[in-house]
Structure formats: C-alpha cells, structure tokens
N, C-alpha and C. Protein backbone atom coordinates (compact mmCIF):
# COMPACT_ATOMS: atom_id res chain seq x y z
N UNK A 1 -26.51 -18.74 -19.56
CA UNK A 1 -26.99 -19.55 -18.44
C UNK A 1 -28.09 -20.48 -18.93
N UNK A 2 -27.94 -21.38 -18.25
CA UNK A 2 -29.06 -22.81 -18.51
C UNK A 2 -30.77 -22.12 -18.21
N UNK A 3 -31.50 -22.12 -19.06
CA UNK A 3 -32.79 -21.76 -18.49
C UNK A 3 -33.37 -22.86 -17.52
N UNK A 4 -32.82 -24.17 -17.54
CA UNK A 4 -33.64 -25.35 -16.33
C UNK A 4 -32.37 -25.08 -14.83
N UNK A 5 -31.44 -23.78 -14.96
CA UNK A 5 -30.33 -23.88 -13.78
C UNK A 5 -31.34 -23.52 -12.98
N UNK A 6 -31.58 -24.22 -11.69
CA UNK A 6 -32.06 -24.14 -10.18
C UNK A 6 -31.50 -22.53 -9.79
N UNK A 7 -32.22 -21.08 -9.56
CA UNK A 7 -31.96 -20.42 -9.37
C UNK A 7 -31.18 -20.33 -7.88
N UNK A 8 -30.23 -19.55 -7.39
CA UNK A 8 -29.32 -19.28 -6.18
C UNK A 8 -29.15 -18.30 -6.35
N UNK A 9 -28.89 -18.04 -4.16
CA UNK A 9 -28.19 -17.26 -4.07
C UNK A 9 -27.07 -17.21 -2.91
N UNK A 10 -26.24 -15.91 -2.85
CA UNK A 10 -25.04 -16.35 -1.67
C UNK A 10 -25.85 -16.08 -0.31
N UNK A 11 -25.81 -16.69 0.54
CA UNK A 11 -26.12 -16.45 2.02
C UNK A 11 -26.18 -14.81 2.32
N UNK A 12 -24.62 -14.24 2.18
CA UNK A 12 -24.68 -12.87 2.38
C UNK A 12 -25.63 -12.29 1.55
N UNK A 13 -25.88 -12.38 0.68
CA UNK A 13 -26.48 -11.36 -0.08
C UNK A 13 -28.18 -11.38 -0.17
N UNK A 14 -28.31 -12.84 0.42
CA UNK A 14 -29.82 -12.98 0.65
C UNK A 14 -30.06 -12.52 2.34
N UNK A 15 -28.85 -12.00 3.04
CA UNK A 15 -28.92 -11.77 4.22
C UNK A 15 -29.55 -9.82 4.04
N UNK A 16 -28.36 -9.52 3.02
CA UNK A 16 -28.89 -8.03 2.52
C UNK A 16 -30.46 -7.53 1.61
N UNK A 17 -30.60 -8.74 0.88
CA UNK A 17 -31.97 -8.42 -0.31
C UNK A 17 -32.71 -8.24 1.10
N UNK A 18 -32.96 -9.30 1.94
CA UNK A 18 -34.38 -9.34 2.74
C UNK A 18 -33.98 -7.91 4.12
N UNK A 19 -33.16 -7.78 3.96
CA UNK A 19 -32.84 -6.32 5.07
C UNK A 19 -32.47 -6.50 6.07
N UNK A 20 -31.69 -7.57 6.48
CA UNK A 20 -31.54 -8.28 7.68
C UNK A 20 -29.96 -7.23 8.17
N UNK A 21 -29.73 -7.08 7.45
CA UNK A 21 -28.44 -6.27 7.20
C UNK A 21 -28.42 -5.09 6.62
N UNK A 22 -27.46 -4.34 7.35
CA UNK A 22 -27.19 -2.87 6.42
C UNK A 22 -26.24 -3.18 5.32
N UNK A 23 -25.47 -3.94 5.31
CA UNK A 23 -23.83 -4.17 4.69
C UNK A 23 -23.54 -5.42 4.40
N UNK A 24 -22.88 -5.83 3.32
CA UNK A 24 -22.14 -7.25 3.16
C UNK A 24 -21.72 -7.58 4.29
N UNK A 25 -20.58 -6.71 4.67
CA UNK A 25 -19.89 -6.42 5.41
C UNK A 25 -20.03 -7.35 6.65
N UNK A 26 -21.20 -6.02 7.32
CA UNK A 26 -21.96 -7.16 8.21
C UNK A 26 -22.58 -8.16 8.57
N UNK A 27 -23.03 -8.07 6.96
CA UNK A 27 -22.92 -10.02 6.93
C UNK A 27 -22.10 -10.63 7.04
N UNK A 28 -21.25 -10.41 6.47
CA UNK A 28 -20.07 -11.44 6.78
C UNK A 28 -19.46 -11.60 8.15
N UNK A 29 -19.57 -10.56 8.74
CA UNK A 29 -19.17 -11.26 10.35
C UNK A 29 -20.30 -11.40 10.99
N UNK A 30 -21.84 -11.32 11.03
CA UNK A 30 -22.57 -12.51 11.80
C UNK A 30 -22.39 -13.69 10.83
N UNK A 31 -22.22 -13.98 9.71
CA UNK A 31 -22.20 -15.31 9.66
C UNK A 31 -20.95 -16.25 9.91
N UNK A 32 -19.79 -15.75 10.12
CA UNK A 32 -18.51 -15.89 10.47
C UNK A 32 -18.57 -16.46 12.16
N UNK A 33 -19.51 -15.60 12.31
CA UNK A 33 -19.50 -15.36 14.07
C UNK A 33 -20.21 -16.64 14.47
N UNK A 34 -20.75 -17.33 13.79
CA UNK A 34 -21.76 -18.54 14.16
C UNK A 34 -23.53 -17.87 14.20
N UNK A 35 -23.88 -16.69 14.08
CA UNK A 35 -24.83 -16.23 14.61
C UNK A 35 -25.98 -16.50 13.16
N UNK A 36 -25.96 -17.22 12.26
CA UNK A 36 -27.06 -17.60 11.17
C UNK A 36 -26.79 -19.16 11.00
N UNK A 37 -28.28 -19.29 11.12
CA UNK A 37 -28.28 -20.61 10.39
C UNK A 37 -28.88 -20.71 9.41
N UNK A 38 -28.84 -21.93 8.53
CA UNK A 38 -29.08 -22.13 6.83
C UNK A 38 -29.90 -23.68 7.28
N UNK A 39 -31.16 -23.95 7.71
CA UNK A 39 -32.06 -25.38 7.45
C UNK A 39 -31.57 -25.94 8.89
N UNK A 40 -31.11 -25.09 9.72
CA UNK A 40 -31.04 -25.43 11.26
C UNK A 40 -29.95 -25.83 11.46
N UNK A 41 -28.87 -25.52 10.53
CA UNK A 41 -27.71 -26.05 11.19
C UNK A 41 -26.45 -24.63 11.02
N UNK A 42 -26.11 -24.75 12.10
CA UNK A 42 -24.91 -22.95 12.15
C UNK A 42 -24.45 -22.98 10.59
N UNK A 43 -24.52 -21.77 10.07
CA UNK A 43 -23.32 -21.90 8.76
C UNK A 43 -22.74 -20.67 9.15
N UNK A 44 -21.38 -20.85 8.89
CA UNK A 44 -20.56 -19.96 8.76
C UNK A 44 -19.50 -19.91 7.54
N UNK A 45 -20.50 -19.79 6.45
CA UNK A 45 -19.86 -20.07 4.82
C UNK A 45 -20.39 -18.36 4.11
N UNK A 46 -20.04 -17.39 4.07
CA UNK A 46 -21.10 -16.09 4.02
C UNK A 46 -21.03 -16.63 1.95
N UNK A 47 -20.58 -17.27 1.19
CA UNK A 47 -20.78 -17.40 0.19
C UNK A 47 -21.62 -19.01 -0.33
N UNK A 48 -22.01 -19.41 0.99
CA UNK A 48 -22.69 -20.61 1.06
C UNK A 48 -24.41 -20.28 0.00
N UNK A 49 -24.55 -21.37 -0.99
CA UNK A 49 -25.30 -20.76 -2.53
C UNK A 49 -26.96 -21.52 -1.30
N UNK A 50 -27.46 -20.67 -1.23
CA UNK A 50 -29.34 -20.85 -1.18
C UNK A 50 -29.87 -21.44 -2.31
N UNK A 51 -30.67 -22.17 -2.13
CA UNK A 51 -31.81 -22.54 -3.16
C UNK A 51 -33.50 -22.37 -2.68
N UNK A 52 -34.14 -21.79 -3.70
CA UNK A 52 -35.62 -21.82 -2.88
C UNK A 52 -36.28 -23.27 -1.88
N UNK A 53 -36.80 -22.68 -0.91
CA UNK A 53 -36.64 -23.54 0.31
C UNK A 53 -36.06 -24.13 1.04
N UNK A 54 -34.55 -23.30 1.26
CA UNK A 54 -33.64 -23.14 1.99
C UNK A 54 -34.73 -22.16 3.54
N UNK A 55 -34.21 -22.96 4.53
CA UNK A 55 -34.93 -21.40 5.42
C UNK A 55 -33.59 -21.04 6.38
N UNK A 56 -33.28 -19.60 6.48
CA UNK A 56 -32.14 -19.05 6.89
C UNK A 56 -32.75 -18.56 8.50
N UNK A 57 -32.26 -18.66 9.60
CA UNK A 57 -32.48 -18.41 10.53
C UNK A 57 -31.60 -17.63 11.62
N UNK A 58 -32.30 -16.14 11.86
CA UNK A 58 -31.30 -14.88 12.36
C UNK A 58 -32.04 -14.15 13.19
N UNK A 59 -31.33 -14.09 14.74
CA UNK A 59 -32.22 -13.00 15.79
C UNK A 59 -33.46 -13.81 16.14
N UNK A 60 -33.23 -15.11 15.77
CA UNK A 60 -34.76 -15.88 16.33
C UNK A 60 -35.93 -16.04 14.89
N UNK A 61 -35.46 -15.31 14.15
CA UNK A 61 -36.50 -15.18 12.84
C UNK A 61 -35.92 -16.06 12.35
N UNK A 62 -36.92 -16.70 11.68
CA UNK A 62 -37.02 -17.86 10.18
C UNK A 62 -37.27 -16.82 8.94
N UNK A 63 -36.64 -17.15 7.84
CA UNK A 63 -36.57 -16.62 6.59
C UNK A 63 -36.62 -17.81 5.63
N UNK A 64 -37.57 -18.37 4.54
CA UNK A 64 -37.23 -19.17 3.53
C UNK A 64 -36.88 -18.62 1.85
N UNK A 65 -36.38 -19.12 1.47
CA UNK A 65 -35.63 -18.98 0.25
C UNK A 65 -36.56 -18.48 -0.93
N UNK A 66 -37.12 -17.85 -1.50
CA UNK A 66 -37.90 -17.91 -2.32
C UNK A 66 -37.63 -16.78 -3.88
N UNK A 67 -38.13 -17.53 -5.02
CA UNK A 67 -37.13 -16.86 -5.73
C UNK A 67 -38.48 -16.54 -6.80
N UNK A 68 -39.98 -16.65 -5.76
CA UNK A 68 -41.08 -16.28 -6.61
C UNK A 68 -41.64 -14.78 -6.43
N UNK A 69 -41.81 -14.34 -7.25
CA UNK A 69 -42.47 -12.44 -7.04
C UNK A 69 -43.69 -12.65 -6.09
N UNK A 70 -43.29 -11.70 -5.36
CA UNK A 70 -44.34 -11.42 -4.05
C UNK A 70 -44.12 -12.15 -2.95
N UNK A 71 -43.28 -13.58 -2.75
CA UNK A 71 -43.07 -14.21 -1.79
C UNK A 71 -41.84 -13.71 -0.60
C-alpha cells in the first residue's frame, strides 16, 4: 500500500468500530433502509469508502470520520 493513500473506511464497518451496531449485519439493513446518512445526504451504499471528515449521521447522532488515536 501507498504510504501518501488517504486512509478509508466502509460505512458498515465504521458503523460497527464506533458501536453503533452489534453486527455487519445490522448494518447493512439500516443503511439499506435509508436510516444513515454520510455528510447529510441518505446513503444507502453499506460499502460506501469514508474518509476522515466524512460525518456519518444515525438515531439523530453526528459521528465524524477520524482516523487519528484518541479522536
């Protein structure tokens, strides 16, 4: 891998790191379902790639992208 590649990640799986979710699983059908958005607009892509300062929005909570320790 490129050390200057812009770090990412998939929607689902940044839906699971931050705990928003028990399961892929269940990620994948709220984001299917219309129920997340990705920078305010519905996504329903559950392999749609994040980049830091992306902000994901679920249940009314804002989440931003961050790919720094401790953030």
């Amino acid at each position: 891998m490129n050390a200057d590649a812009t770090p990412t990640i998939r929607l689902d799986q940044f839906m699971k790191v931050m705990g928003l979710v028990g399961t892929g699983g269940q990620a994948k059908l709220l984001i299917q379902n219309g129920d997340v958005q990705v920078n305010g607009v519905v996504e329903t892509r559950r392999r749609k790639m994040l980049k830091s300062g992306d902000q994901v929005t679920f249940e009314g909570d804002l989440h931003t992208v961050s790919f720094e320790p401790g953030t």
